[in-house]
C-alpha atoms as a PDB file:
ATOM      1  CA  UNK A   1     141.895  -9.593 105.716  1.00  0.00           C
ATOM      2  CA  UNK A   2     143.037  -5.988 106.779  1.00  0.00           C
ATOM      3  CA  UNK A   3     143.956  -3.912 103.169  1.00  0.00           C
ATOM      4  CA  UNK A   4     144.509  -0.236 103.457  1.00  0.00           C
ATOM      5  CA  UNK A   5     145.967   2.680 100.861  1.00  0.00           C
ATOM      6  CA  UNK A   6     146.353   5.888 102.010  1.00  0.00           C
ATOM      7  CA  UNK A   7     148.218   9.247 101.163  1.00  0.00           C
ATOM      8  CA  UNK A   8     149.202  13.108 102.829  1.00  0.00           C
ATOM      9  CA  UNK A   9     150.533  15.920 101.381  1.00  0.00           C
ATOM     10  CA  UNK A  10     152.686  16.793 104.279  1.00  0.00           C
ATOM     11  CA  UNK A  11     153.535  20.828 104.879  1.00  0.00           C
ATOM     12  CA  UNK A  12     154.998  22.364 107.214  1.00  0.00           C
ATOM     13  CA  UNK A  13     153.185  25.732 109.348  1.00  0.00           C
ATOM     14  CA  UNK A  14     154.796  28.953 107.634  1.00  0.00           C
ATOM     15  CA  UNK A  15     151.803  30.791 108.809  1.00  0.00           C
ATOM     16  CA  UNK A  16     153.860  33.045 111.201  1.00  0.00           C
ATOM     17  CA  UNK A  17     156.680  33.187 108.480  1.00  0.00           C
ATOM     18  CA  UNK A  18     155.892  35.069 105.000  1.00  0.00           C
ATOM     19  CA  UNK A  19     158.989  34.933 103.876  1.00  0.00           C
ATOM     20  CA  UNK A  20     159.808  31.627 104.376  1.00  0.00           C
ATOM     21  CA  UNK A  21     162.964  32.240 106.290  1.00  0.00           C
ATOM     22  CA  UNK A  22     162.544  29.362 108.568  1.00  0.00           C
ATOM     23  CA  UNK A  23     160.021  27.061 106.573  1.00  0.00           C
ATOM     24  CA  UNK A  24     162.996  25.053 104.860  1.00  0.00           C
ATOM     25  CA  UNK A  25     163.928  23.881 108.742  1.00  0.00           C
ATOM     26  CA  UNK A  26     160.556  23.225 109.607  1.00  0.00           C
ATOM     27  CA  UNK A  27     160.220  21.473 106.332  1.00  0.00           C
ATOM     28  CA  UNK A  28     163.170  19.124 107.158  1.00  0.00           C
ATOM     29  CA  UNK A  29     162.680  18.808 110.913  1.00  0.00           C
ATOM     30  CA  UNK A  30     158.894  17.692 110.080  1.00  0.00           C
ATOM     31  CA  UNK A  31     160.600  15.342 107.714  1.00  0.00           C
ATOM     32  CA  UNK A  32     162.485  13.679 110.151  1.00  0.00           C
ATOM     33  CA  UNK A  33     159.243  13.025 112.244  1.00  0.00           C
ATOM     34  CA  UNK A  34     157.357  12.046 109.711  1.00  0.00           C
ATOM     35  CA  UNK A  35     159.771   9.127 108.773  1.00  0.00           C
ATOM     36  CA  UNK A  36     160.602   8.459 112.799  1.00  0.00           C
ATOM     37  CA  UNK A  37     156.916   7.891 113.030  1.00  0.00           C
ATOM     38  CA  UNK A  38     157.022   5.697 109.580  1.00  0.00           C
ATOM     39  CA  UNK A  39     160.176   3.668 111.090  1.00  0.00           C
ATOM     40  CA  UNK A  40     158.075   2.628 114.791  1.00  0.00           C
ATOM     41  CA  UNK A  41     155.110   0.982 112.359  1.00  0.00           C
ATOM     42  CA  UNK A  42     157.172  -0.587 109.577  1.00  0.00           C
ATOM     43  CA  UNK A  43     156.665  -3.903 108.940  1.00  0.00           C
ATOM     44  CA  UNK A  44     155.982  -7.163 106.682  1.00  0.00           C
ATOM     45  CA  UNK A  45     153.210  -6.921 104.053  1.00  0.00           C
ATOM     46  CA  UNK A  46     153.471  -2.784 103.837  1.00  0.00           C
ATOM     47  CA  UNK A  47     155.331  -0.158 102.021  1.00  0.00           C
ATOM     48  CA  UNK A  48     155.569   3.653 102.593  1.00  0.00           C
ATOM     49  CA  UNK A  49     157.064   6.029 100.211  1.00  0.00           C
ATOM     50  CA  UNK A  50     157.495   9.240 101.332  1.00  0.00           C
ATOM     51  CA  UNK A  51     159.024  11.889  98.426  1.00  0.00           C
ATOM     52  CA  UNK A  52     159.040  15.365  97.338  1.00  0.00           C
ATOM     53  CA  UNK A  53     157.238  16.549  94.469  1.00  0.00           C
ATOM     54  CA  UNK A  54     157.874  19.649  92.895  1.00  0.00           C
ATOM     55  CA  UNK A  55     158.891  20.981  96.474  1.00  0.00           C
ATOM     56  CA  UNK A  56     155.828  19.260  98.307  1.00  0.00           C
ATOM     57  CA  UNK A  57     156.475  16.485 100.556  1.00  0.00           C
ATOM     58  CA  UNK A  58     154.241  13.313  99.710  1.00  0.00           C
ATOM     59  CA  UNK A  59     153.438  10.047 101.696  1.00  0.00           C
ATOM     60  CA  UNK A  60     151.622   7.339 100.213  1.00  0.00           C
ATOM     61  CA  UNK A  61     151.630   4.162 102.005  1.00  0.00           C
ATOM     62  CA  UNK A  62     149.712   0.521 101.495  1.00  0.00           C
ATOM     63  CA  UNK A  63     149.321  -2.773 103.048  1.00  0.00           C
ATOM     64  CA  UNK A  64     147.408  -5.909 103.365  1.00  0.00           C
ATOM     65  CA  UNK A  65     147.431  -7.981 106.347  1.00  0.00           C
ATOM     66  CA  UNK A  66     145.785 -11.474 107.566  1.00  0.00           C
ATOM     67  CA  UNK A  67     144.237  -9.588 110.586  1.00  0.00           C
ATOM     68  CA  UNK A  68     143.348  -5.964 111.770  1.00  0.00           C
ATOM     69  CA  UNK A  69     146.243  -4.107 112.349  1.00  0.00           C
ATOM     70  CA  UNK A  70     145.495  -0.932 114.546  1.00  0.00           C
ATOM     71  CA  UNK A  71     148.940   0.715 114.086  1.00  0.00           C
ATOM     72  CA  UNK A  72     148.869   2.003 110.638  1.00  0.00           C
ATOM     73  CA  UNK A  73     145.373   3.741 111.891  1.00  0.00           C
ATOM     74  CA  UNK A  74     146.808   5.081 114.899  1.00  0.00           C
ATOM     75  CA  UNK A  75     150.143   6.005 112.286  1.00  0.00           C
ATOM     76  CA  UNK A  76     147.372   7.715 110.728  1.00  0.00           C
ATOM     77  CA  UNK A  77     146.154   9.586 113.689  1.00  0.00           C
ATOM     78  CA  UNK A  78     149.554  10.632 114.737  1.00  0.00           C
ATOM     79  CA  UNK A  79     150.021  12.621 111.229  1.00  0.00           C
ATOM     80  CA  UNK A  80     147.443  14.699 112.402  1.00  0.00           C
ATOM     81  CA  UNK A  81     149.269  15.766 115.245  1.00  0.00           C
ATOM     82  CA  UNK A  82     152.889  15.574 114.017  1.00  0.00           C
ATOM     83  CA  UNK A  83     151.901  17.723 110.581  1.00  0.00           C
ATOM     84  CA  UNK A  84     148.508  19.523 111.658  1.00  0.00           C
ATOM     85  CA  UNK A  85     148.863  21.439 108.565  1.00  0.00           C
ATOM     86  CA  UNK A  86     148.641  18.393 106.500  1.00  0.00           C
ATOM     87  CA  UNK A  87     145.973  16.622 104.422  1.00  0.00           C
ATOM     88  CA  UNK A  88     145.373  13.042 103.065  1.00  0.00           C
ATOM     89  CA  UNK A  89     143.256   9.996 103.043  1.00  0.00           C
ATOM     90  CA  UNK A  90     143.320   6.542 104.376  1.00  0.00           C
ATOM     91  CA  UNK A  91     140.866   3.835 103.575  1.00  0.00           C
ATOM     92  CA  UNK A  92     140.315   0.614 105.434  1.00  0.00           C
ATOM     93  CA  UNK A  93     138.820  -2.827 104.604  1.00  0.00           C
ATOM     94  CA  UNK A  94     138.562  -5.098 107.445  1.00  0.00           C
ATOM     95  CA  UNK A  95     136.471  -8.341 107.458  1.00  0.00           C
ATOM     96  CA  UNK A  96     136.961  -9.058 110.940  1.00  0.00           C
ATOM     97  CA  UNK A  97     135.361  -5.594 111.881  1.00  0.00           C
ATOM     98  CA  UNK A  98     134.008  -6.099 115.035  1.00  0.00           C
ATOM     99  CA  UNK A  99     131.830  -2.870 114.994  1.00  0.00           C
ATOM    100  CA  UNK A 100     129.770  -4.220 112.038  1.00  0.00           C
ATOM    101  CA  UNK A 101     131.563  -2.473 108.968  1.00  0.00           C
ATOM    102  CA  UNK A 102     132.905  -6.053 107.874  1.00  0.00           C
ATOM    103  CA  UNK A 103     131.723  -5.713 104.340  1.00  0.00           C
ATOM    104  CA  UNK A 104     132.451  -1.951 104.094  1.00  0.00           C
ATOM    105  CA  UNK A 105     135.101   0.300 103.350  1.00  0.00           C
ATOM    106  CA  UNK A 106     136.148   3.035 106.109  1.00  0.00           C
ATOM    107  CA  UNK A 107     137.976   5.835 105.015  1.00  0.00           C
ATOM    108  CA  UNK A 108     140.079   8.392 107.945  1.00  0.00           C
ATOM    109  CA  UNK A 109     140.594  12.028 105.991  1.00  0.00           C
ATOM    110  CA  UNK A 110     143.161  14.198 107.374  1.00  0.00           C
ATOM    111  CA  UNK A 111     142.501  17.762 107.348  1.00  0.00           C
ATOM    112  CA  UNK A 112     143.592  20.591 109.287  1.00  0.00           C
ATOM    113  CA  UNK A 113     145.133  18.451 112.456  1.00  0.00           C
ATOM    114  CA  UNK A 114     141.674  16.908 112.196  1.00  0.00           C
ATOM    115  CA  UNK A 115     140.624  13.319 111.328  1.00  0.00           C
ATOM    116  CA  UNK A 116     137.167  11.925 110.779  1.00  0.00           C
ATOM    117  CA  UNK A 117     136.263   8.756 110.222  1.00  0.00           C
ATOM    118  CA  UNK A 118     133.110   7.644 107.539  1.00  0.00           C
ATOM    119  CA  UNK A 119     132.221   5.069 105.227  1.00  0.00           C
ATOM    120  CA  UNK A 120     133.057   5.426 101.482  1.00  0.00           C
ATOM    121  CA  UNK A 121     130.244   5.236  99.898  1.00  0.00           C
ATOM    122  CA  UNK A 122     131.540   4.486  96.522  1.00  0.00           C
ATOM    123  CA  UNK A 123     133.431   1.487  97.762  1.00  0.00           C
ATOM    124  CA  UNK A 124     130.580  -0.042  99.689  1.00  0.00           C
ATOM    125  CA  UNK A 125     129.671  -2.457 100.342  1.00  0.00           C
ATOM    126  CA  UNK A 126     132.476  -4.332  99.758  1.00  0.00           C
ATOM    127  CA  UNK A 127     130.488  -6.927  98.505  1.00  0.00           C
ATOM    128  CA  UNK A 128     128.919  -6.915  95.822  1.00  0.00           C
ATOM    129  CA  UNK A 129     130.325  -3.809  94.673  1.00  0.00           C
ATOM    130  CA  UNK A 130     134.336  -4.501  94.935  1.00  0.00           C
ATOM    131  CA  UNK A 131     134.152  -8.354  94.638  1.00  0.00           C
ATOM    132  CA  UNK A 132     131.144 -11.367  93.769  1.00  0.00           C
ATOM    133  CA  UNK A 133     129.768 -12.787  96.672  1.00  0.00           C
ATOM    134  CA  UNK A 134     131.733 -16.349  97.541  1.00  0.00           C
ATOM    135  CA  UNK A 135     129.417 -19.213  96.810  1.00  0.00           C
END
């Protein structure tokens, strides 16, 4: 089983524009990536719903698959260089890990163009603390 959840507040870089003057094109252009990027991982078993709020551009997307699916973390990866000025989380819980985090939840945070990978410790492990052990 392969579940993830994540979200981003997606903005723009007005950093070199006080005014704003050109933000509302970089605003739309970056929206146009971000759902050209959504569009090349879309698939069965996952949703994405990407809407403003109050003038801030939102993604929250989910999904749970019979098998690791390395796209949605590598659709993760690319936020970070398609909206560097962006920030959101994305947990993971994979029970065919290979790298021995089967029974725990991973969790990718988006910050500054950067993303780091940990373990969430509230959420882990997986078992006992998110389900009973199977018999």
């Amino acid at each position: 089983m392969f579940e993830f959840h994540g979200w981003a507040t997606i903005h723009a870089d007005d950093l070199d524009d006080p005014c704003g003057d050109e933000l509302a094109e970089r605003e739309r252009s970056l929206t146009r990536r971000v759902q050209d990027a959504i569009h090349e991982v879309e698939a069965a078993n996952r949703e994405f719903h990407l809407h403003r709020l109050n003038g801030t551009l939102h993604l929250v997307f989910c999904g749970d698959h019979n098998h690791r699916d390395e796209s949605i973390i590598e659709f993760f990866r690319g936020l970070s260089e398609i909206a560097p000025h962006s920030y959101g989380k994305l947990h993971v819980r994979d029970d065919e890990d290979t790298r021995g985090f089967e029974n725990i939840m991973r969790e990718w945070t988006l910050a500054r163009g950067h993303l780091r990978e940990s373990t969430d410790k509230n959420m882990s492990p997986c078992i006992p603390t998110l389900e009973h052990k199977n018999p």
